[in-house]
Protein backbone atom coordinates (compact mmCIF):
# COMPACT_ATOMS: atom_id res chain seq x y z
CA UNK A 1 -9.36 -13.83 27.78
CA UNK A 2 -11.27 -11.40 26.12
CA UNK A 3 -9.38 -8.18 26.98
CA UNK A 4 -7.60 -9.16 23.29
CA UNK A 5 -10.76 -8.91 21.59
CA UNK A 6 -10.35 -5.19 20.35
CA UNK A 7 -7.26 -6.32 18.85
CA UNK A 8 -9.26 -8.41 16.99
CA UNK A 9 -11.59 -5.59 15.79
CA UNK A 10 -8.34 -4.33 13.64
CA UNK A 11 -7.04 -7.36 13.09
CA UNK A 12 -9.87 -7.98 11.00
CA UNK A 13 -10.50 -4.27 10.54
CA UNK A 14 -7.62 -4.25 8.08
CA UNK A 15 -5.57 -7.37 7.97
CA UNK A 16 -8.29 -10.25 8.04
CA UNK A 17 -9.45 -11.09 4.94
CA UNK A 18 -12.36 -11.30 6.76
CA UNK A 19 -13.38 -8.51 4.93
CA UNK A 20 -14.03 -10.26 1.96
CA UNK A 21 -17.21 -12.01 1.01
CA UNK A 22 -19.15 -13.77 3.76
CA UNK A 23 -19.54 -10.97 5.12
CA UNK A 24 -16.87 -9.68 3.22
CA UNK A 25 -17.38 -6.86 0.33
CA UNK A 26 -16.98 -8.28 -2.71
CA UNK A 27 -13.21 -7.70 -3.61
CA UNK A 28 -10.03 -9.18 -1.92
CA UNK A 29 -9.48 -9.50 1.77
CA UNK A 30 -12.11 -6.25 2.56
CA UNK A 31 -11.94 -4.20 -0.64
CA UNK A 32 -14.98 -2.92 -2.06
CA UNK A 33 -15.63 -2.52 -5.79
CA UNK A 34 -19.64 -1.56 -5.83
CA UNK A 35 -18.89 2.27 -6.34
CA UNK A 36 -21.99 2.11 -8.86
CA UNK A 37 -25.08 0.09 -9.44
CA UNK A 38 -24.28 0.51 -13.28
CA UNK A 39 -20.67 -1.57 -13.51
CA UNK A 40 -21.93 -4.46 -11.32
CA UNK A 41 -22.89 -5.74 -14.40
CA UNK A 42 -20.09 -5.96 -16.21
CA UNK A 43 -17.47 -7.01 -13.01
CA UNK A 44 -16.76 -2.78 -13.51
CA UNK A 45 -15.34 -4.07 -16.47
CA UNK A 46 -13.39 -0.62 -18.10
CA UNK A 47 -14.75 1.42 -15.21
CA UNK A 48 -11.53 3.81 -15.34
CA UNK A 49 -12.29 4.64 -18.95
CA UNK A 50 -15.93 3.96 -20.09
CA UNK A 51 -17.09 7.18 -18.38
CA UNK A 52 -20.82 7.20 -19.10
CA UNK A 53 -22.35 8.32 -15.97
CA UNK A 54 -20.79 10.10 -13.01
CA UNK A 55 -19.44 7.45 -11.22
CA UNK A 56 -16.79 8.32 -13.33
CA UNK A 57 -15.65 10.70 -10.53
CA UNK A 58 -14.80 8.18 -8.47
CA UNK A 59 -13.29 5.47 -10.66
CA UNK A 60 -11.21 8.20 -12.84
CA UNK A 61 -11.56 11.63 -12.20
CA UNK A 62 -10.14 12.38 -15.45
CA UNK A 63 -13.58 11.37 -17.43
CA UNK A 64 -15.42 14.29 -15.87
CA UNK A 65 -15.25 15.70 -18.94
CA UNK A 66 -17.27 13.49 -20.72
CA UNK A 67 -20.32 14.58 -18.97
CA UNK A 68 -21.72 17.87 -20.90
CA UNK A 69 -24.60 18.31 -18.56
CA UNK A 70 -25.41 18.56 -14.06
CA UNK A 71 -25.64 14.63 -13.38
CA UNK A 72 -26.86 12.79 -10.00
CA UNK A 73 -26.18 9.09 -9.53
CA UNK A 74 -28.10 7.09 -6.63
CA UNK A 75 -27.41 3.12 -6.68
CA UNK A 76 -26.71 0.83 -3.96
CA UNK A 77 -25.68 -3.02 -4.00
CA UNK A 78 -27.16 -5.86 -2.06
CA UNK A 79 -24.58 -8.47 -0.97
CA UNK A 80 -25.95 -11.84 0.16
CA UNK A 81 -23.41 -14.07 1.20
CA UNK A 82 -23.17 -17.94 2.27
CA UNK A 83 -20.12 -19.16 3.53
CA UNK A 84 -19.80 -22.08 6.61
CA UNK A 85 -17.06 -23.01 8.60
CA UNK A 86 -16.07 -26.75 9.26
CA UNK A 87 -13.21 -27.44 11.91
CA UNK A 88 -12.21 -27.40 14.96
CA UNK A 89 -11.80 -24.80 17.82
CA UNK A 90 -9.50 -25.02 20.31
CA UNK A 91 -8.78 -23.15 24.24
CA UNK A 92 -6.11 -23.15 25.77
CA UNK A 93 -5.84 -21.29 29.46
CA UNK A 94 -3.52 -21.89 32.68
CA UNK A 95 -5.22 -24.38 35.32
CA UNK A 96 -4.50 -25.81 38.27
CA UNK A 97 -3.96 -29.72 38.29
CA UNK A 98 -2.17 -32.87 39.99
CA UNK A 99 1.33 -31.27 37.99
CA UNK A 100 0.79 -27.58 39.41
CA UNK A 101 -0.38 -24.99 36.96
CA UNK A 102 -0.02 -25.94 33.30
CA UNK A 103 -1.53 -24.43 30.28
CA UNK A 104 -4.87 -26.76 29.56
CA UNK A 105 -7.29 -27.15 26.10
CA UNK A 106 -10.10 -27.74 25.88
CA UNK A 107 -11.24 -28.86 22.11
CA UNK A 108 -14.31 -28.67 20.07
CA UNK A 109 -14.47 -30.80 17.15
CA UNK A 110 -16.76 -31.04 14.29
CA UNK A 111 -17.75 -27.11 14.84
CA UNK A 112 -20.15 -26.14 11.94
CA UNK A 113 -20.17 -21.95 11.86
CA UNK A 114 -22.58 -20.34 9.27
CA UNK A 115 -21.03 -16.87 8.57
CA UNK A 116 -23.24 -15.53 6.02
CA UNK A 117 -25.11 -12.17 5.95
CA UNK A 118 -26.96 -8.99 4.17
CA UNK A 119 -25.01 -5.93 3.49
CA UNK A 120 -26.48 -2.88 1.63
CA UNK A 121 -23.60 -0.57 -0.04
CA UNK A 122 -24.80 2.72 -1.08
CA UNK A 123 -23.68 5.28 -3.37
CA UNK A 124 -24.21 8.82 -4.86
CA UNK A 125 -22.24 10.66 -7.48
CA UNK A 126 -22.33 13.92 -9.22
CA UNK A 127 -20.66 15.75 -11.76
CA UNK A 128 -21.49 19.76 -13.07
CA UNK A 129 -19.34 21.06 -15.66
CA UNK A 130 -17.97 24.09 -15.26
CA UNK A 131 -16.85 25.16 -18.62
CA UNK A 132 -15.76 23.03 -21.55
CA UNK A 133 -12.60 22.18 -20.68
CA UNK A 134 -13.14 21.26 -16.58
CA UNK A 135 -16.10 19.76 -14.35
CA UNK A 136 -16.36 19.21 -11.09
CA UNK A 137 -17.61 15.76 -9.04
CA UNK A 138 -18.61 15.06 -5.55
CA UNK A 139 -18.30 11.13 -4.67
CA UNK A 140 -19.86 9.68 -1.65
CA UNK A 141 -18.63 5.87 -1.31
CA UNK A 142 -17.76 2.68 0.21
CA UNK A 143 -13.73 1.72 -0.89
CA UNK A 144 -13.56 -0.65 1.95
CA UNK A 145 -16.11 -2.57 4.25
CA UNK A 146 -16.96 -6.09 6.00
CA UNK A 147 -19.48 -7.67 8.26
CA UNK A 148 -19.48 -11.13 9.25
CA UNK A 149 -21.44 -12.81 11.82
CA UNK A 150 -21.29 -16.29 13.07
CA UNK A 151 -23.51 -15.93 16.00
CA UNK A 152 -23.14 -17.23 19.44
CA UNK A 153 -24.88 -20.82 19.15
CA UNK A 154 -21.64 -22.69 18.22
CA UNK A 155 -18.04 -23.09 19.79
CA UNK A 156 -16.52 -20.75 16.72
CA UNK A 157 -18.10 -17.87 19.33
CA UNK A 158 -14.58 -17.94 21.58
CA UNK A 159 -12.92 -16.82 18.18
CA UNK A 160 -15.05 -14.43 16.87
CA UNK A 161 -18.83 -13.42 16.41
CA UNK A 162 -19.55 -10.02 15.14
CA UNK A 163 -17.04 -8.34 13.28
CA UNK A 164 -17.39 -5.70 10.81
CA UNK A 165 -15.65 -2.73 9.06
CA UNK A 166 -17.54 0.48 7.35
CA UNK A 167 -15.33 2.84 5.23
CA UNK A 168 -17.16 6.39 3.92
CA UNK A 169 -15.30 8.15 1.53
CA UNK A 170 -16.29 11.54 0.30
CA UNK A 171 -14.66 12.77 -2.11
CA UNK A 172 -14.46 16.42 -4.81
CA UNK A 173 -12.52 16.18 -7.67
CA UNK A 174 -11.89 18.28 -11.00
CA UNK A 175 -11.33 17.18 -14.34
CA UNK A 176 -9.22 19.03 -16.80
CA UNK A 177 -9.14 18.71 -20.70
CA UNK A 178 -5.90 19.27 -21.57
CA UNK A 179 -6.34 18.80 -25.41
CA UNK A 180 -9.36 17.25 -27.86
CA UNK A 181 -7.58 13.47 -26.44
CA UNK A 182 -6.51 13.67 -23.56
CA UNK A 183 -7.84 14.64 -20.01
CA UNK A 184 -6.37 14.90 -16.20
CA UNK A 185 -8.26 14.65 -12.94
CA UNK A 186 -7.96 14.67 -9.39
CA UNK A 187 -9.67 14.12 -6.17
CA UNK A 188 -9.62 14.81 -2.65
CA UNK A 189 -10.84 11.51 0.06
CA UNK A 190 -11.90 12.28 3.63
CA UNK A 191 -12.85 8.80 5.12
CA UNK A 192 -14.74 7.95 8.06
CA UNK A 193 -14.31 4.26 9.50
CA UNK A 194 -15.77 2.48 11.91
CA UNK A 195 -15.15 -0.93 13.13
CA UNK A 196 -16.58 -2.81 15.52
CA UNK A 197 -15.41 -6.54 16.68
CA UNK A 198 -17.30 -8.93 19.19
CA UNK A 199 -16.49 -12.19 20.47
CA UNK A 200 -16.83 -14.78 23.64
CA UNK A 201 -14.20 -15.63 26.55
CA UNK A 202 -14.75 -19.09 28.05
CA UNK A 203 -13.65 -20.33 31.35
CA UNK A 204 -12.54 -23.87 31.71
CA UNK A 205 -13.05 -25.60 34.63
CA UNK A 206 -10.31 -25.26 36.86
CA UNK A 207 -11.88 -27.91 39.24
CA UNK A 208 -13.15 -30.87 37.51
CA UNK A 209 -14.58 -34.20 38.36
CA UNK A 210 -13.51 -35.57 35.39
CA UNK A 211 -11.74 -34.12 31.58
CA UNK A 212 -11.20 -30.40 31.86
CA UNK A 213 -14.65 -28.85 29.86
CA UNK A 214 -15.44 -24.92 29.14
CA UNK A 215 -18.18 -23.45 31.71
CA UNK A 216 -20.34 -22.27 29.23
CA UNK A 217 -22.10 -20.52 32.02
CA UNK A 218 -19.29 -18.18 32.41
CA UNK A 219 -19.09 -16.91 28.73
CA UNK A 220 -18.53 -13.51 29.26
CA UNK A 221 -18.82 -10.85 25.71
CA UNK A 222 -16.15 -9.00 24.91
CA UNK A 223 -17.06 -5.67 22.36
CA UNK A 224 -15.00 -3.38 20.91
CA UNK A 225 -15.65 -0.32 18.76
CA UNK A 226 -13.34 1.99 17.52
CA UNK A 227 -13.46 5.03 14.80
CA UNK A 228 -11.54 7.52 12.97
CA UNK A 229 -10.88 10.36 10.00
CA UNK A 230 -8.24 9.82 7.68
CA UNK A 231 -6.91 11.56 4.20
CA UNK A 232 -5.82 10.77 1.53
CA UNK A 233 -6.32 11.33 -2.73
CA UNK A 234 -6.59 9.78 -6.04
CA UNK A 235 -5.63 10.66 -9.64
CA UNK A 236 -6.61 9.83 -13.19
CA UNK A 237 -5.60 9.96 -16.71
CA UNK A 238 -7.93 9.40 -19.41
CA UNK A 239 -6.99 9.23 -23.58
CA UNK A 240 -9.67 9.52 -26.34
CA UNK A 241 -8.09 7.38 -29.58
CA UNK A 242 -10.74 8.54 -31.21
CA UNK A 243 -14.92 8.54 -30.40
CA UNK A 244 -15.30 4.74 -29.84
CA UNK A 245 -11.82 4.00 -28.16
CA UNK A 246 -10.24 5.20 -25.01
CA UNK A 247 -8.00 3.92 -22.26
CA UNK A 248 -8.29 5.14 -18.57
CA UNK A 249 -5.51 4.72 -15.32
CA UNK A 250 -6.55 5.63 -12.04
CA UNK A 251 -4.70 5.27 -8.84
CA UNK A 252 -6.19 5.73 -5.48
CA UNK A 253 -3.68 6.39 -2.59
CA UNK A 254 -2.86 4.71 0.80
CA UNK A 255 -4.99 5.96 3.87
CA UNK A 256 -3.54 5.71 7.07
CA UNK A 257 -6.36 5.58 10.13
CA UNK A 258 -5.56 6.35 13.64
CA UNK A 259 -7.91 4.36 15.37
CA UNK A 260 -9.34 5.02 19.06
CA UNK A 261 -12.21 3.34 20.66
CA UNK A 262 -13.95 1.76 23.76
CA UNK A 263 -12.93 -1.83 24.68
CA UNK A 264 -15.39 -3.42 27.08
CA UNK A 265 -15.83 -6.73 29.01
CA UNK A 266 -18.46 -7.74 30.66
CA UNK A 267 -20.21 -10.87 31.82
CA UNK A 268 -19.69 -13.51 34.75
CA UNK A 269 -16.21 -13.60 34.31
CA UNK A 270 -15.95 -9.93 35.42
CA UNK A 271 -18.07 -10.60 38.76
CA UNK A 272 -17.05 -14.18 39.72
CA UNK A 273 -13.10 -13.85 38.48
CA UNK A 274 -12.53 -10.30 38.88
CA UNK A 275 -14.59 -9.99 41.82
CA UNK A 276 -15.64 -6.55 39.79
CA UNK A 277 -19.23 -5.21 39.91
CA UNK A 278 -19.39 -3.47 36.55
CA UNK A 279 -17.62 -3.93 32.92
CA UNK A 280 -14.15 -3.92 32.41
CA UNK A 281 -13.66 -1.02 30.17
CA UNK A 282 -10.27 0.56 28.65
CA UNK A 283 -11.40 4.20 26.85
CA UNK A 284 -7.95 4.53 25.75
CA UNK A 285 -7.65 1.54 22.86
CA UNK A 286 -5.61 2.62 19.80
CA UNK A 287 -4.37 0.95 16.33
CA UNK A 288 -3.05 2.13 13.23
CA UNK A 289 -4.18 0.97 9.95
CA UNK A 290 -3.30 1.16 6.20
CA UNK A 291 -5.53 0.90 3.82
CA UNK A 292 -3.70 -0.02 0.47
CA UNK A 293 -2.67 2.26 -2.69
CA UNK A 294 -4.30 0.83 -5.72
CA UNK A 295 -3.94 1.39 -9.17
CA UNK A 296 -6.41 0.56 -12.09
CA UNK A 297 -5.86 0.55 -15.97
CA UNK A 298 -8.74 0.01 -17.94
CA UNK A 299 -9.94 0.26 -21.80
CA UNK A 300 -13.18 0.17 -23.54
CA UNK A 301 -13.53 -0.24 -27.12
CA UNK A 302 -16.91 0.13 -29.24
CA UNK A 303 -16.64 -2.28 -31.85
CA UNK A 304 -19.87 -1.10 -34.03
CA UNK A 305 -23.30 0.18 -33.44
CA UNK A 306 -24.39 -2.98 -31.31
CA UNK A 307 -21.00 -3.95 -29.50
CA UNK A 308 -18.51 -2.42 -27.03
CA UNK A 309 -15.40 -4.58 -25.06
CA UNK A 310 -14.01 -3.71 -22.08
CA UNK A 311 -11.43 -4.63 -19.44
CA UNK A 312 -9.68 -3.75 -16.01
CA UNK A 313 -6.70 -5.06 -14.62
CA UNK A 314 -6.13 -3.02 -10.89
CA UNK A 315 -3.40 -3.98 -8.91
CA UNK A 316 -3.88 -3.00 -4.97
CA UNK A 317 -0.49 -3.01 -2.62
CA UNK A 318 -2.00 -4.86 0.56
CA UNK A 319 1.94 -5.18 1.61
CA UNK A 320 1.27 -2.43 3.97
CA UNK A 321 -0.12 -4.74 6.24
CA UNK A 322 2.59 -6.66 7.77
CA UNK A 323 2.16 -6.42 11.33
CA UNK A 324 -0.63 -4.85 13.86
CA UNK A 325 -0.10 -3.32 17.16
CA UNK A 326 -3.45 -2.54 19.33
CA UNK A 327 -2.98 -0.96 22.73
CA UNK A 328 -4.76 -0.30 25.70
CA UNK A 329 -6.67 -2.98 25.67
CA UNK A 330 -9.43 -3.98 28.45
CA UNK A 331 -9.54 -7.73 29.65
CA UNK A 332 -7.50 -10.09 31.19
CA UNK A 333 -3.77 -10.65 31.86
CA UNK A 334 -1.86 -13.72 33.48
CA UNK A 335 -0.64 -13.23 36.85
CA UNK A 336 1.53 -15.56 38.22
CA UNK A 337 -0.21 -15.51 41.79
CA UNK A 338 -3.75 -14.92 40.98
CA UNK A 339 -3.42 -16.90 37.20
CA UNK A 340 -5.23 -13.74 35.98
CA UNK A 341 -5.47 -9.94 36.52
CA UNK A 342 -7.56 -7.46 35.40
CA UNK A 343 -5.81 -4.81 32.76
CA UNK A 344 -6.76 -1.88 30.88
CA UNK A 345 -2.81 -1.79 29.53
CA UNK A 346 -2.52 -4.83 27.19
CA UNK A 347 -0.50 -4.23 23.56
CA UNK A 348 -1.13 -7.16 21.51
CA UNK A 349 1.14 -7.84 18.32
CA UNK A 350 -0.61 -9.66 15.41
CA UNK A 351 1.29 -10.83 12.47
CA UNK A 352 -0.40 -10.01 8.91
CA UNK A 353 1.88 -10.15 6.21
CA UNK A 354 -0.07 -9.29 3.17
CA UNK A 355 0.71 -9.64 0.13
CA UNK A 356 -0.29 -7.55 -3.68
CA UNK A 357 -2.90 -8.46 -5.36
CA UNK A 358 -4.12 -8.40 -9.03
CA UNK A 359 -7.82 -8.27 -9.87
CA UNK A 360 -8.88 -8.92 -13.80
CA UNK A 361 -12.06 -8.42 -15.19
CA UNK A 362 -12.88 -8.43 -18.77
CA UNK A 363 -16.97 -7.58 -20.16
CA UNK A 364 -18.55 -6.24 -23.11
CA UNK A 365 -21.94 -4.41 -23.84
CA UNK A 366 -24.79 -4.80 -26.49
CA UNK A 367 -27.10 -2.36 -27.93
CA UNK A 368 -30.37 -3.77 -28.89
CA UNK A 369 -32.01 -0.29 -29.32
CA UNK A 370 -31.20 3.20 -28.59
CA UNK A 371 -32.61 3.14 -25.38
CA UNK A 372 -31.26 -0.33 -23.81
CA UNK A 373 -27.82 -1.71 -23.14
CA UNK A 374 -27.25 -5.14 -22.02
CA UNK A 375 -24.23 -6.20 -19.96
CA UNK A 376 -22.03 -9.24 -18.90
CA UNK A 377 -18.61 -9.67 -17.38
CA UNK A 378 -16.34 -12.26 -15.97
CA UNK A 379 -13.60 -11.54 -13.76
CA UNK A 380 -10.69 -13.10 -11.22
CA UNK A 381 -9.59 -11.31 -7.68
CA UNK A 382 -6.45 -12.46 -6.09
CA UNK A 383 -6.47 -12.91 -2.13
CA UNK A 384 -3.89 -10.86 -0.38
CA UNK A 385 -3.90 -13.56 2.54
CA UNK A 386 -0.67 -15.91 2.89
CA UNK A 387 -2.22 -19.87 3.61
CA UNK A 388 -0.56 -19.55 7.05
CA UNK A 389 -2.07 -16.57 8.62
CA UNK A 390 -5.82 -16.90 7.23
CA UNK A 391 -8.48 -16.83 9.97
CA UNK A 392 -11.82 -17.15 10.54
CA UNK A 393 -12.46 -13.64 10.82
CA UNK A 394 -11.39 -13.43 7.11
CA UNK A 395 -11.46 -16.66 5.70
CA UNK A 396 -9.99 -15.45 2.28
CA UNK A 397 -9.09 -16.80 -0.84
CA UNK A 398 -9.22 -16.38 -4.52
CA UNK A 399 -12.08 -15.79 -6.44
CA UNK A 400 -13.97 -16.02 -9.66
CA UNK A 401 -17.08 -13.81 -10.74
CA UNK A 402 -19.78 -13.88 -13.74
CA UNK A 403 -21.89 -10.87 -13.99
CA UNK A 404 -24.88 -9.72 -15.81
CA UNK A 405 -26.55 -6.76 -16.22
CA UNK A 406 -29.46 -4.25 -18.22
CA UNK A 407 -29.84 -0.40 -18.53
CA UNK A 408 -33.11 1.59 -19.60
CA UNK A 409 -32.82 4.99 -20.40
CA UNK A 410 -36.69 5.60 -19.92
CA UNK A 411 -36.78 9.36 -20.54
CA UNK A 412 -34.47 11.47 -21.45
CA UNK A 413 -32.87 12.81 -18.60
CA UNK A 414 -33.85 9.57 -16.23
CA UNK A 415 -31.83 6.04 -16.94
CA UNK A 416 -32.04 2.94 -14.97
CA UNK A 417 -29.51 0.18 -13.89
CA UNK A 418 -29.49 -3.12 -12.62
CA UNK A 419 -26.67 -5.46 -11.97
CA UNK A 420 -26.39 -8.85 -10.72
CA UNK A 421 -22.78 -10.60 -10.25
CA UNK A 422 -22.17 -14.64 -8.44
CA UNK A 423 -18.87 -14.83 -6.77
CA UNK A 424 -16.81 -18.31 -6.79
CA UNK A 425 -14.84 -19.04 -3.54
CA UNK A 426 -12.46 -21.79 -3.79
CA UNK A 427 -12.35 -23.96 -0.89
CA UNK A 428 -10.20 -22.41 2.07
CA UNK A 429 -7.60 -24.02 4.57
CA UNK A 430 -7.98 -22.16 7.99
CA UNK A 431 -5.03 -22.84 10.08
CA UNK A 432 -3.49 -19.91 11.49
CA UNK A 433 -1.13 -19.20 14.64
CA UNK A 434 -2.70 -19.61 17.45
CA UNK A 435 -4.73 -16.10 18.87
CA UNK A 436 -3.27 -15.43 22.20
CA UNK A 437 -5.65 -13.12 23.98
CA UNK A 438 -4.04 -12.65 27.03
CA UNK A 439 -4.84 -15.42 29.63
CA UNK A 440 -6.94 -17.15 27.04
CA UNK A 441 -5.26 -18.64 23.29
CA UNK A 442 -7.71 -19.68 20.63
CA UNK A 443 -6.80 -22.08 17.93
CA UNK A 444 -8.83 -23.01 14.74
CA UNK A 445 -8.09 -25.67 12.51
CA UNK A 446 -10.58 -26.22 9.40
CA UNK A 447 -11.91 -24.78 5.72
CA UNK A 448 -14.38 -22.81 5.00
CA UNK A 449 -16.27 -23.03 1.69
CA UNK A 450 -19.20 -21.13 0.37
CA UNK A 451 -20.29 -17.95 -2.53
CA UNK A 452 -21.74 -14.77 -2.72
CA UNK A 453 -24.27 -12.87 -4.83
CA UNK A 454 -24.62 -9.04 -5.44
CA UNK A 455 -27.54 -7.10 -6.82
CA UNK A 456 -27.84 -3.74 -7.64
CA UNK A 457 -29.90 -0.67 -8.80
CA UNK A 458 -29.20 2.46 -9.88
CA UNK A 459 -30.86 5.55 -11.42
CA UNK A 460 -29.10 8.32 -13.27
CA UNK A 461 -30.28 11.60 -13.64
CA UNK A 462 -29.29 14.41 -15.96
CA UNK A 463 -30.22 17.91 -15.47
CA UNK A 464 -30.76 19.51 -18.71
């Protein structure tokens, strides 16, 4: 039944593409690209080589050295999501009947799941040079994250109902000028994440006077939570043609987490099945998860006084996620006396099989006056999730972005940002293997359709 349900907290910690909009971030499957308030607007459009602010520690540590001055960053973007599931949900358990005992399903049709939701993704950066040739920056970020939510009012509650991700990343780096063109950087990532992953387990009626139906009265919650520290670095080139022309690569490397955490169910099931008084808990549930290399090459090119162009093209290596193993689960097992048996020992195997993605964006600035910049941007972001594994945890697929965005420099050591960017999901088939939990297998069959929007803000200050 349940007892499966921290499996699902990784299974949609790193291999869902649950991650994504809804409640997903705003790149593919649960990658985040809101690192700044500032490159919202352009779709971070040339964000490994424009290197005006000191965000640029993050994106490319390499253009540290184009800040001459001490330089704080503070933004954070709003995600507002709206995406709805249409299908049909499916249960599937042993029960007794006329035949002796036979796997039974109960299934709801015409289920209509709003997984939408609010998300606030802060940020700070800072850079301090140190001398001419290096500077130093301190990143504080989000590389990764998800929340979705579809409640507990509809049938899509057996598969899932809270599940969400949070990646911290803090991160020094250096930058080194290694002639009048050409710079190097490098940075070190310690990441905190914590996921968390909640769903229902139904009973069907092993008794009925008629067609087998779900005691809703026995829905019993399953949570999960889970943390951990992992390690890893990134790396950045950066190459000056000349004062309005540059071209920046960045790559970011894997992180491998080691997650352990607390599964726990509890509900009727527990006390009427189990005959248990309290929660079924396991303390000892572990995963391991990779979060995906990336790489990012990006230029930016100031046509004349009033114009700059810019573009990205970052290609992240989700292959790494090709199967996941969670153990020491808490829930229920088959028995073949009792039909089920409490555990705090279950290993579930869920097949991911990721693919590489490519992301795209291209954008371009104009300079009314000294003091203002206007932005816009347009972008694509490839889905790492194959057709035949995408859930409803991470209903992913491609997408398609148009962004807009304004800076005001109001004194001269305080600027301000603000970004807004509308994400295009394509219509999604959700169809995957059936989820066997245990003594409980849930099966969805629909699409999911919907968008996103993201605003930001940001304010920039230079210590002079």
């Amino acid at each position: 039944m349940n007892r499966f349900c921290m499996r699902r907290l990784v299974s949609i910690l790193c291999t869902s593409g649950l991650l994504g909009v809804s409640s997903q971030a705003m790149a593919s499957a649960f990658q985040i690209w809101e690192q700044d308030g500032a490159s919202v607007g352009n779709y971070h459009a040339g964000y490994a080589a424009e290197a005006n602010d000191a965000s640029i520690a993050w994106y490319n540590p390499a253009g540290i050295t184009r800040i001459k001055n001490q330089q704080f960053v503070f933004g954070t973007s709003a995600i507002v999501s709206d995406f709805k599931y249409k299908g049909s949900v499916g249960i599937t358990e042993l029960s007794p009947t006329l035949m002796g005992i036979v796997p039974v399903t109960v299934t709801f049709n015409s289920v209509v799941a709003q997984g939408g939701n609010f998300s606030l993704i802060p940020n700070m950066q800072y850079v301090a040079p140190i001398n001419e040739w290096v500077g130093f920056g301190l990143s504080v970020d989000a590389p990764f994250g998800l929340k979705t939510n579809y409640g507990r009012s509809t049938p899509l509650r057996y598969a899932a109902t809270l599940t969400s991700i949070t990646v911290v990343d803090i991160s020094p780096s250096l930058g080194f000028k290694i002639s009048d063109k050409a710079s190097l950087g490098v940075g070190f990532d310690v990441q905190k994440a914590y996921a968390e992953f909640n769903s229902i387990a139904g009973l069907i009626d092993p008794f009925p006077f008629g067609e087998k139906t779900v005691l809703t009265e026995e829905d019993t919650e399953s949570s999960n939570k889970a943390n951990d520290t992992g390690y890893g670095f990134h790396l950045g080139w950066l190459y000056e043609f000349n004062p309005c022309t540059r071209v920046g690569i960045s790559y970011h490397s894997q992180v491998v987490h080691h997650f352990s955490g607390t599964s726990r169910f509890s509900g009727p099931i527990v006390t009427d099945i189990i005959m248990q008084d309290g929660p079924l808990v396991s303390n000892r549930a572990t995963t391991n998860v990779k979060l995906p290399p990336y790489t990012a090459l990006s230029i930016y090119h100031k046509l004349n006084p009033s114009w700059a162009l810019m573009a990205t093209g970052i290609y992240t290596q989700w292959n790494t996620f090709k199967t996941l193993t969670l153990k020491q689960v808490a829930g229920l097992a088959n028995d073949p006396l009792t039909l089920v048996a409490p555990s705090t020992d279950i290993q579930i195997t869920i097949p991911e099989n990721y693919r590489n993605t490519i992301n795209i964006s291209l954008g371009a600035n104009y300079y009314p006056t000294d003091t203002i910049i206007l932005r816009g941007g347009i972008g694509y972001d490839q889905s790492p999730v194959r057709d035949t594994y995408r859930n409803v945890q991470l209903p992913d697929g491609d997408r398609y972005a148009v962004a807009l965005g304004g800076h005001f420099q109001a004194t001269k050591t305080l600027g301000l940002d603000v970004g807004w960017s509308h994400i295009f999901f394509n219509k999604t088939k959700v169809h995957p293997p059936a989820q066997v939990n245990g003594a409980e297998t849930v099966s969805t069959n629909g699409h999911v359709t919907g968008g996103a929007d993201v605003l930001s803000g940001q304010v920039t200050w230079d210590i002079i």
